[in-house]
C-alpha atoms as a PDB file:
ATOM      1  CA  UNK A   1       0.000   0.000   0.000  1.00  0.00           C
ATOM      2  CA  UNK A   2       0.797   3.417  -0.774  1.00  0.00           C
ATOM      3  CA  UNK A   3       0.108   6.819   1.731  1.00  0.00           C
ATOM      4  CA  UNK A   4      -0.124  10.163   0.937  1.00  0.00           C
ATOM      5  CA  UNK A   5       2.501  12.530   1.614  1.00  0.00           C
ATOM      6  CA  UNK A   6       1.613  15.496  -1.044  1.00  0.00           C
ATOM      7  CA  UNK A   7       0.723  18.951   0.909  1.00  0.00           C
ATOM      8  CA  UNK A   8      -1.266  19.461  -1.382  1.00  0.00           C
ATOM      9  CA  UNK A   9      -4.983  18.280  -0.183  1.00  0.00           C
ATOM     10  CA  UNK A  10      -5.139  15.837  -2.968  1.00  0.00           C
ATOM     11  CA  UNK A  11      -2.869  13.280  -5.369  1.00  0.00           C
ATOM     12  CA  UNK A  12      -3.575  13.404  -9.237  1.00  0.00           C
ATOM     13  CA  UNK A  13      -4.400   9.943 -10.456  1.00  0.00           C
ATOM     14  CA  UNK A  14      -3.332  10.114 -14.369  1.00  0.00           C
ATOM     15  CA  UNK A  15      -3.576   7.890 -17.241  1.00  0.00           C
ATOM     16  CA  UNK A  16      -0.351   8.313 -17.491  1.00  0.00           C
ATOM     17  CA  UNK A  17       2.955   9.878 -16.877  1.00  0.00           C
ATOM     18  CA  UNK A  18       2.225  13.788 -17.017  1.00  0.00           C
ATOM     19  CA  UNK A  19      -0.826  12.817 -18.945  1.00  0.00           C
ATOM     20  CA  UNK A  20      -4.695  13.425 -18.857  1.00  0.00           C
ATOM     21  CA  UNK A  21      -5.952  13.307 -14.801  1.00  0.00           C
ATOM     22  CA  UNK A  22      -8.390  10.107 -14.002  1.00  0.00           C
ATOM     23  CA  UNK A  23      -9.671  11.548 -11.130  1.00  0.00           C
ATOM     24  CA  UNK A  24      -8.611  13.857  -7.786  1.00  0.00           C
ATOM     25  CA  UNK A  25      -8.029  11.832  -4.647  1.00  0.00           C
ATOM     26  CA  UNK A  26      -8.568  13.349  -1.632  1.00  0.00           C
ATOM     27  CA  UNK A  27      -5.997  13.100   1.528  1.00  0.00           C
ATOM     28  CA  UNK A  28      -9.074  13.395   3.648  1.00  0.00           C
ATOM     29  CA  UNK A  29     -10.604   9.703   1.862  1.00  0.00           C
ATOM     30  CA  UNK A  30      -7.349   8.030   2.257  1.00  0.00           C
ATOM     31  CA  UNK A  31      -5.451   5.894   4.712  1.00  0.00           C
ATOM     32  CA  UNK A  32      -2.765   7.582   6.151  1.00  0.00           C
ATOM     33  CA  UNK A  33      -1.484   5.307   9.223  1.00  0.00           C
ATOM     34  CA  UNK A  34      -1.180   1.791   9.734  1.00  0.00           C
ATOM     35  CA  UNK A  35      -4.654   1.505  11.492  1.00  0.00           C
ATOM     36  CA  UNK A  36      -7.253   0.186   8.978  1.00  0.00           C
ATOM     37  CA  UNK A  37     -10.056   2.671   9.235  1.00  0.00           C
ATOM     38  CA  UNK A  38     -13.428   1.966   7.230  1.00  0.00           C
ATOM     39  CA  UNK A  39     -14.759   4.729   4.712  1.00  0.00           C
ATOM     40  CA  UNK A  40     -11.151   5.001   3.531  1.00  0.00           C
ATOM     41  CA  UNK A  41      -9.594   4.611  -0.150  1.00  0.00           C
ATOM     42  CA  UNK A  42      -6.429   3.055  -0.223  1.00  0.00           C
ATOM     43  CA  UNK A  43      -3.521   2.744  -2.971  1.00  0.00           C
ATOM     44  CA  UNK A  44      -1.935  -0.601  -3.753  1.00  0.00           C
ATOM     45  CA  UNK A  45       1.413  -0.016  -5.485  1.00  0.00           C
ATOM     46  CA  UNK A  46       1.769  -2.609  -8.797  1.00  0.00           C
ATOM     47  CA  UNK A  47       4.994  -1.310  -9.292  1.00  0.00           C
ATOM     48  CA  UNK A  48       7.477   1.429 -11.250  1.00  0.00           C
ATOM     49  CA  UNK A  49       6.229   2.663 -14.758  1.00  0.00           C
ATOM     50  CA  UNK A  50       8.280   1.173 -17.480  1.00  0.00           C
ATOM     51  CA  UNK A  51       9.003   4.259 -19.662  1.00  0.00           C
ATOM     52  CA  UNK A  52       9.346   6.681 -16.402  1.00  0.00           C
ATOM     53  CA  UNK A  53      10.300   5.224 -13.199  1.00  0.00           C
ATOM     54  CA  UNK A  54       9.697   8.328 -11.227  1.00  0.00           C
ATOM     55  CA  UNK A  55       5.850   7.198 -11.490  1.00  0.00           C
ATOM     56  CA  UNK A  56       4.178   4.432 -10.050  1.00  0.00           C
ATOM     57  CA  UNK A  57       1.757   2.317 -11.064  1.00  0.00           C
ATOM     58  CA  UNK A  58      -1.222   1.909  -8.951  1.00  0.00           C
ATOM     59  CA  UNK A  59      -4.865   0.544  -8.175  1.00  0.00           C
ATOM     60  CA  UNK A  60      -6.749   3.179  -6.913  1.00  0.00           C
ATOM     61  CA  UNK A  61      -9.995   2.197  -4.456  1.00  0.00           C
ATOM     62  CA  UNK A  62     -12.193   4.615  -3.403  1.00  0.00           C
ATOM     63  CA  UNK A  63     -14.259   4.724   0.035  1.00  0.00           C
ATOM     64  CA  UNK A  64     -17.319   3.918  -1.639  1.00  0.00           C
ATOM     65  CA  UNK A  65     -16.110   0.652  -2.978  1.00  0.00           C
ATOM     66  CA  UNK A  66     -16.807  -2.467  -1.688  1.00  0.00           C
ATOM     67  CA  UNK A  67     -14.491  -4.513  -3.479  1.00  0.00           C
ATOM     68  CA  UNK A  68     -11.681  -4.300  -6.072  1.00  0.00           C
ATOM     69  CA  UNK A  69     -14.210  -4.031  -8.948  1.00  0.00           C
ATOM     70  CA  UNK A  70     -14.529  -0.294  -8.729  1.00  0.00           C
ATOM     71  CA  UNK A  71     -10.788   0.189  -8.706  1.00  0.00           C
ATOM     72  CA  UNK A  72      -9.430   2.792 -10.692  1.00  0.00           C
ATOM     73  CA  UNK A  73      -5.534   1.945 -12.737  1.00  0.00           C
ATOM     74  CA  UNK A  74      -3.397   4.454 -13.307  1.00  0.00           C
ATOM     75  CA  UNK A  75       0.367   6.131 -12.531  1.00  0.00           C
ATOM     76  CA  UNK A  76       0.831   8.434  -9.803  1.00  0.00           C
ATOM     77  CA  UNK A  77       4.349  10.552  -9.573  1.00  0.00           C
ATOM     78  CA  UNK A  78       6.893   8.763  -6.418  1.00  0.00           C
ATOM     79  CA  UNK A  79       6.916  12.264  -4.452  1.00  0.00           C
ATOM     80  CA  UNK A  80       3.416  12.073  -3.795  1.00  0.00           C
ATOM     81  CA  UNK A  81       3.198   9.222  -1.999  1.00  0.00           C
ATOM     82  CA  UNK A  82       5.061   6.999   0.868  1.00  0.00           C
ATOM     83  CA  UNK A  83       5.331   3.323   0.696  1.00  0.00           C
ATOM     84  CA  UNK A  84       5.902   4.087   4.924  1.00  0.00           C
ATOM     85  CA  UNK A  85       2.466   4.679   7.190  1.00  0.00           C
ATOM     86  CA  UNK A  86       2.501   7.212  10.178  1.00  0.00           C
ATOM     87  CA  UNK A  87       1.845   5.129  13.123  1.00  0.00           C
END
């Protein structure tokens, strides 16, 4: 898994590297320490981009989902996440 460390209050999920945004995640919907919380996204990490290893690829799922179904694949850029939770 994957935690937020952006200041900004959200992490642009893109299609890919520097390209068109998927969707805005929130800090606020997101895990950010170790302690499972329900009504929380999280990001599972699938590993580094192959053309541009400064982005990650990732399964985004949102609060709302109940399952992996509603996941949503795309690249997010290494300094806006931490593969470290606060505790």
């Amino acid at each position: 898994m994957l935690f937020p460390i952006t200041k900004d209050s959200y992490i642009n999920l893109r299609e890919s590297p520097n390209g068109k945004i998927l969707t805005q995640i929130q800090k606020m919907d997101m895990l950010e320490s170790c302690q499972f919380q329900d009504n929380k996204g999280f990001i599972l990490n699938l590993g580094q981009d192959s053309t541009n290893p400064k982005w990650l690829k990732v399964a985004y799922i949102p609060k709302e989902a109940n399952d992996t179904s509603k996941a949503i694949y795309g690249v997010i850029h290494e300094s806006q996440v931490s593969f470290e939770c606060e505790e």
